[in-house]
N, C-alpha and C. Protein backbone atom coordinates (compact mmCIF):
# COMPACT_ATOMS: atom_id res chain seq x y z
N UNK A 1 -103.06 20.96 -45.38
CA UNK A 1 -102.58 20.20 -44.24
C UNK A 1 -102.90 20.97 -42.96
N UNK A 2 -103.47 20.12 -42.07
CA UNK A 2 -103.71 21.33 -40.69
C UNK A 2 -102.69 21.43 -39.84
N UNK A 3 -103.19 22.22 -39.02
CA UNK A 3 -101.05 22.65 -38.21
C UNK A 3 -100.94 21.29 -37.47
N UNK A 4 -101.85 21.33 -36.48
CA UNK A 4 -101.35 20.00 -35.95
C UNK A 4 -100.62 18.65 -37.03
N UNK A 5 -100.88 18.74 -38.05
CA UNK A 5 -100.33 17.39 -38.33
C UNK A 5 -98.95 17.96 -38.80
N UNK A 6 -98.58 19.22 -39.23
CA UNK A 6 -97.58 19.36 -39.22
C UNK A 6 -95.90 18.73 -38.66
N UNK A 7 -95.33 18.44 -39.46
CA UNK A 7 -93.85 17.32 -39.02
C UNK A 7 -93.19 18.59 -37.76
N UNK A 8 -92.85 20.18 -38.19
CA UNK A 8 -92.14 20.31 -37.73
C UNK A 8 -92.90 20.67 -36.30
N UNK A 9 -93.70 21.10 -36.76
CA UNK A 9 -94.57 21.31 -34.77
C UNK A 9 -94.72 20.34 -34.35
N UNK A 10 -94.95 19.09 -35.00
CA UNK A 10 -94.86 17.97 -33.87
C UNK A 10 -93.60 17.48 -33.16
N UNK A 11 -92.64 18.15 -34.06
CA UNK A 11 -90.97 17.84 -33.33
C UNK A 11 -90.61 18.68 -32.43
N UNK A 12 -91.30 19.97 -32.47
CA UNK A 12 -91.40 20.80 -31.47
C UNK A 12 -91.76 20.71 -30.51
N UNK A 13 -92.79 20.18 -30.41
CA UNK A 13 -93.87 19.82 -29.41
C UNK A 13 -93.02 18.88 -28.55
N UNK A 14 -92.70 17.42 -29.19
CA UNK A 14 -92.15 16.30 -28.78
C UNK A 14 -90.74 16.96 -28.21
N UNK A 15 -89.74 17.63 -28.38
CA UNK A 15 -88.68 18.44 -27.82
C UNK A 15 -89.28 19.16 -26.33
N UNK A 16 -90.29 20.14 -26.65
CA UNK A 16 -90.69 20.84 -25.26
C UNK A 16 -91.14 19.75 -24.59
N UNK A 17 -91.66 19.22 -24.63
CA UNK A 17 -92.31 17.98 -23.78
C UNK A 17 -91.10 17.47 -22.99
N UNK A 18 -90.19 16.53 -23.77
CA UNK A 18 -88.85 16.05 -23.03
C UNK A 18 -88.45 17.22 -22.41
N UNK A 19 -88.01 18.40 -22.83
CA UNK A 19 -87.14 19.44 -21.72
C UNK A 19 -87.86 19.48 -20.75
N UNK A 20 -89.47 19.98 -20.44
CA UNK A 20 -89.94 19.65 -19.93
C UNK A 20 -90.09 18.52 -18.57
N UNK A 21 -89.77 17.38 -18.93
CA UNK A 21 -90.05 16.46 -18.17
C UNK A 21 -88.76 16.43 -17.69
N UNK A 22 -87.57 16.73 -18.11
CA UNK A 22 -86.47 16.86 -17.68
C UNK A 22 -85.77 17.67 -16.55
N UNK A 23 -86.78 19.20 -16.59
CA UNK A 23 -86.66 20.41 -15.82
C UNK A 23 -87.54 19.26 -14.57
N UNK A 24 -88.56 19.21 -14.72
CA UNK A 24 -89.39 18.61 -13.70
C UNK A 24 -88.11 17.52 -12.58
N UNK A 25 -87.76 16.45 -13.96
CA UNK A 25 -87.33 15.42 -12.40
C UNK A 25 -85.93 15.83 -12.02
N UNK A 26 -85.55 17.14 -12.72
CA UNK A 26 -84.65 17.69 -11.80
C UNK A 26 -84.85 18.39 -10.49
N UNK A 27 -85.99 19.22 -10.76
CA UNK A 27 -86.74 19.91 -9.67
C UNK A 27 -87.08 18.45 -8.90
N UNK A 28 -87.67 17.60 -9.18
CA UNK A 28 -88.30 16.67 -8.05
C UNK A 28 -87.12 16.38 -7.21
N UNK A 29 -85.99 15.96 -7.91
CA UNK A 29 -84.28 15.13 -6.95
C UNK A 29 -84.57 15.99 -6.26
N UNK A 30 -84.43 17.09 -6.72
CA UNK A 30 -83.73 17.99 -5.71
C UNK A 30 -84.01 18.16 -4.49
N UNK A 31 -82.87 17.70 -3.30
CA UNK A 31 -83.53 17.56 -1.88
C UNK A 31 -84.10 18.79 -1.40
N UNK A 32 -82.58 19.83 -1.41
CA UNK A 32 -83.33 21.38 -1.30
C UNK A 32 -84.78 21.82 -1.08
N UNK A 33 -84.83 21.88 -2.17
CA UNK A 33 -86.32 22.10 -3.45
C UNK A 33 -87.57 21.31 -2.04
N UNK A 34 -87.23 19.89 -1.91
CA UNK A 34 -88.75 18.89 -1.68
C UNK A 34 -88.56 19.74 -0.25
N UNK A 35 -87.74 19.55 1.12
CA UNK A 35 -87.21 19.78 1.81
C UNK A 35 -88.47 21.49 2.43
N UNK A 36 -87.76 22.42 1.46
CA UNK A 36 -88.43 23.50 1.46
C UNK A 36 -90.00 23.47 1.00
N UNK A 37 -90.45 22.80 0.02
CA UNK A 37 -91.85 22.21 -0.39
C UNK A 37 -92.65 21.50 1.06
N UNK A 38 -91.91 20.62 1.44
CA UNK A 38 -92.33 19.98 2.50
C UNK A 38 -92.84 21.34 3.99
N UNK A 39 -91.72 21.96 4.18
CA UNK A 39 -91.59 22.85 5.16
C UNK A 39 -92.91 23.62 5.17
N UNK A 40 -93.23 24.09 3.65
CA UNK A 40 -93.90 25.19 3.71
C UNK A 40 -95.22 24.64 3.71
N UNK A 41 -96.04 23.48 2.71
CA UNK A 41 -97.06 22.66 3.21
C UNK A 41 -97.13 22.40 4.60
N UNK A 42 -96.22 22.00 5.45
CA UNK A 42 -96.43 21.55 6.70
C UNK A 42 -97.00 23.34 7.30
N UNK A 43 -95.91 23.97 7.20
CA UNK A 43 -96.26 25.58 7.73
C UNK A 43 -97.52 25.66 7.31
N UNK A 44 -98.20 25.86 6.42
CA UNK A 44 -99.43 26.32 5.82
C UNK A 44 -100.56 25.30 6.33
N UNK A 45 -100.52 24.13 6.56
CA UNK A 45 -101.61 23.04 7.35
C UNK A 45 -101.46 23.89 8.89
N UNK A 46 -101.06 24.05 9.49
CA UNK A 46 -100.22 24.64 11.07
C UNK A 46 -101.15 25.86 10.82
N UNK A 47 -100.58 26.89 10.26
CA UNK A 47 -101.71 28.05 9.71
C UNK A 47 -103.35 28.07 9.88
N UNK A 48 -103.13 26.88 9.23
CA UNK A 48 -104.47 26.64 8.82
C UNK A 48 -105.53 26.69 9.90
N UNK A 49 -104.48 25.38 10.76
CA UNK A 49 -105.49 24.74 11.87
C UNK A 49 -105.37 25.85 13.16
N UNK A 50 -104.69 26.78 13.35
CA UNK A 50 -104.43 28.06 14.26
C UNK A 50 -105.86 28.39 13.77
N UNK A 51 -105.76 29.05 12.60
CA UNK A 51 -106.86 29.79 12.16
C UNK A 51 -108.32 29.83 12.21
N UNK A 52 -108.36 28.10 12.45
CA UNK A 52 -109.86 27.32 12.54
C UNK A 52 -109.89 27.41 13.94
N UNK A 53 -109.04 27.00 14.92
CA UNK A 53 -109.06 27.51 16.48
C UNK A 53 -109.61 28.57 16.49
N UNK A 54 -108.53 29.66 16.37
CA UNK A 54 -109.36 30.79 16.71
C UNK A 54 -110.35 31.13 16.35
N UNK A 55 -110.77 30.60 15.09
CA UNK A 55 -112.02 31.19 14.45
C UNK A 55 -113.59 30.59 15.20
N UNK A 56 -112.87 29.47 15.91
CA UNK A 56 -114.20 28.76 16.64
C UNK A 56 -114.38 29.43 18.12
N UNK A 57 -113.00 29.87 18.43
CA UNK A 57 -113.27 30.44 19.66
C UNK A 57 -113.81 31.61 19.80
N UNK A 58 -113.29 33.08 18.48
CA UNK A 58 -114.09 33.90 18.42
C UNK A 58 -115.90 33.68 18.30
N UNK A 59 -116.00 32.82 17.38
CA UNK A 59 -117.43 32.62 17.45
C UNK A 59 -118.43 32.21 18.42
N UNK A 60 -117.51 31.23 19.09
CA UNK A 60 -118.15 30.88 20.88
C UNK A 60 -117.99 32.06 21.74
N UNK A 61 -117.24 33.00 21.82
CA UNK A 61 -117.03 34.27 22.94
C UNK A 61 -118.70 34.59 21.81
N UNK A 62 -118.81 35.45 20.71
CA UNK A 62 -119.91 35.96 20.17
C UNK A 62 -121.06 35.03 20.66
N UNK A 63 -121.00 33.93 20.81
CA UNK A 63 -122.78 33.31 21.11
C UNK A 63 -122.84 32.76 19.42
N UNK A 64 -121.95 32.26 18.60
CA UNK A 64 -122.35 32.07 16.86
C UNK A 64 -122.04 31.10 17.37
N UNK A 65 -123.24 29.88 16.02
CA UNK A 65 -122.66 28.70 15.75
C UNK A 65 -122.19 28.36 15.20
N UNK A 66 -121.51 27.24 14.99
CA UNK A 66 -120.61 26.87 14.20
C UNK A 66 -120.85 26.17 13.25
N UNK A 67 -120.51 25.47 12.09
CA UNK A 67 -121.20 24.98 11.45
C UNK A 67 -121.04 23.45 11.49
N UNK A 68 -120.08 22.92 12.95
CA UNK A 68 -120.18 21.87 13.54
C UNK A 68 -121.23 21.91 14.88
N UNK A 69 -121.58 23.27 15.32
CA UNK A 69 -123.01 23.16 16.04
C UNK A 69 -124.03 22.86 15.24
N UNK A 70 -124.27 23.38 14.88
CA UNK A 70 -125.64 23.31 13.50
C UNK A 70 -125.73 21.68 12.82
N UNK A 71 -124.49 21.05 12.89
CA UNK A 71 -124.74 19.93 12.15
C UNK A 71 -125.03 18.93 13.83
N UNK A 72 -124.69 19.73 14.73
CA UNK A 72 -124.98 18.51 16.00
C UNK A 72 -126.82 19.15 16.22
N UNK A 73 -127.41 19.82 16.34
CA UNK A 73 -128.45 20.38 16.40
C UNK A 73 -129.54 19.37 15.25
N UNK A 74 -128.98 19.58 14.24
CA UNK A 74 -129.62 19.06 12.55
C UNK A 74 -129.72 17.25 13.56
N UNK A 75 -128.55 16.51 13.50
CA UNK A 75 -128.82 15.51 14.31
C UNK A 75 -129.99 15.45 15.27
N UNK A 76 -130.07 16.12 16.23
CA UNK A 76 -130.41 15.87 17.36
C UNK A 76 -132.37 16.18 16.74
N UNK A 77 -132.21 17.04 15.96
CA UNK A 77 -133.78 17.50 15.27
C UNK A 77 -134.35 16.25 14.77
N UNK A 78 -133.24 15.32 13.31
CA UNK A 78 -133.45 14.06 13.11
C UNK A 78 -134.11 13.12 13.94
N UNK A 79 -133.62 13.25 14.96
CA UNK A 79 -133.73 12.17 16.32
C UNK A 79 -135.32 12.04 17.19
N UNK A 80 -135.05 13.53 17.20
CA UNK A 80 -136.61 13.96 17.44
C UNK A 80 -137.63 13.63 17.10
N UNK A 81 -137.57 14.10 15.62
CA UNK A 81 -138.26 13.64 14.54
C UNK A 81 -138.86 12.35 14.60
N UNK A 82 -138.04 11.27 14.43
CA UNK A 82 -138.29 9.56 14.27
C UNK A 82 -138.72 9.79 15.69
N UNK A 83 -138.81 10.32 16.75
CA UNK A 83 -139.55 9.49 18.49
C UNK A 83 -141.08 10.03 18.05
N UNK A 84 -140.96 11.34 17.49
CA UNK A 84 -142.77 11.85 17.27
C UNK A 84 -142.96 10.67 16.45
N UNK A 85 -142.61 10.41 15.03
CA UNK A 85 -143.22 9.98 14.17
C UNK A 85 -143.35 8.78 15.00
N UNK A 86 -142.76 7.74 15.64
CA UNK A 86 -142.99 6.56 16.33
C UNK A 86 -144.30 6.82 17.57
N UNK A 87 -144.13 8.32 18.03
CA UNK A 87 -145.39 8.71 18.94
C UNK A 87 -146.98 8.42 18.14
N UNK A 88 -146.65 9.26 17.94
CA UNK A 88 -147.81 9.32 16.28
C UNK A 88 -148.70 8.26 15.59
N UNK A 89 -147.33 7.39 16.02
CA UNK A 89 -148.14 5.86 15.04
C UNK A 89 -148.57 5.05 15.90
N UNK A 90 -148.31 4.93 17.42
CA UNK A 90 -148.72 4.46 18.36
C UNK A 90 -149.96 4.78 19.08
N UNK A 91 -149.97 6.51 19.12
CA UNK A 91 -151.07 6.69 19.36
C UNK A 91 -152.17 6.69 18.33
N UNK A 92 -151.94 6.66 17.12
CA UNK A 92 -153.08 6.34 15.92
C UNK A 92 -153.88 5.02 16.34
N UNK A 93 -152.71 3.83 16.39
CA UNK A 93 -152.82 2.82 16.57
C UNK A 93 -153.92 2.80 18.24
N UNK A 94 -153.11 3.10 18.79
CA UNK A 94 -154.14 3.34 20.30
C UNK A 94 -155.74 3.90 20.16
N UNK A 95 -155.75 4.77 18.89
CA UNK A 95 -157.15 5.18 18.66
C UNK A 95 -158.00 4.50 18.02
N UNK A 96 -157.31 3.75 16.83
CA UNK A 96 -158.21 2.72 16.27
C UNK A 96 -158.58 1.54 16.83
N UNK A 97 -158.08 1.55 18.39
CA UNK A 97 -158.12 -0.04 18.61
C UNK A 97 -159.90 0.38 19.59
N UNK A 98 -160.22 -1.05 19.43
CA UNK A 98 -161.75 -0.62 20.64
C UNK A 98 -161.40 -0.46 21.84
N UNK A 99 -162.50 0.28 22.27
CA UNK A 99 -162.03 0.64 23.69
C UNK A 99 -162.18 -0.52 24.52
N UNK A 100 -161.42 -0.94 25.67
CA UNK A 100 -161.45 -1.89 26.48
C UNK A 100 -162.62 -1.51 27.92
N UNK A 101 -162.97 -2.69 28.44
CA UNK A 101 -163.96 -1.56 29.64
C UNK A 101 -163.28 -1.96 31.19
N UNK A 102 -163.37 -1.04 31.69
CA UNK A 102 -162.56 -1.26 32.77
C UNK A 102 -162.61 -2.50 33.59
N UNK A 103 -161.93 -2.52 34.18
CA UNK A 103 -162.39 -4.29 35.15
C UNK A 103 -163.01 -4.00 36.30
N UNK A 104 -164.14 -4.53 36.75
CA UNK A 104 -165.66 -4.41 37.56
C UNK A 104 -164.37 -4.75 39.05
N UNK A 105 -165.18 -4.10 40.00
CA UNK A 105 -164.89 -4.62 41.31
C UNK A 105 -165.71 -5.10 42.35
């Protein structure tokens, strides 16, 4: 017989499980408990976003980019890009066409 199918570990199992779930939605009621949970997530987002401040401002006093410069740069390269390639195809186009002759006066 393998352990898992075993009667009494599965009554075991099925026991920890309920205490388990029991410890839990006691911890969840508990206003205390969420109250302080809440506090400290909120504290730690707050942290967070201090941290990303300063960290952008140190990098602007240094002359570094950021890696929201770099993605406005990457844009602006994109952009570039498509006016040559539209240059490019216009003037191709301008080369294959016959030449026109000027108008006589």
């Amino acid at each position: 017989m393998a352990i898992r199918e075993n009667p009494l570990l599965k009554k075991m199992i099925a026991s920890g499980e309920e205490r388990m779930s029991k410890i839990a939605m006691q911890l969840l009621s508990n206003e205390k408990l969420m109250n302080a949970l809440q506090k400290s997530v909120h504290t730690a987002l707050e942290a967070k976003a201090a941290v990303e401040k300063n960290t952008q401002a140190l990098l602007s006093t240094l002359n570094i980019p950021t890696a929201g410069d770099v993605r406005k740069l990457e844009g602006k390269i994109e952009e570039l890009e498509k006016v040559f390639e539209s240059l490019s195809a216009k003037i191709g186009e301008l080369q294959k066409a016959p030449p026109t002759e000027p108008p006589k006066t």
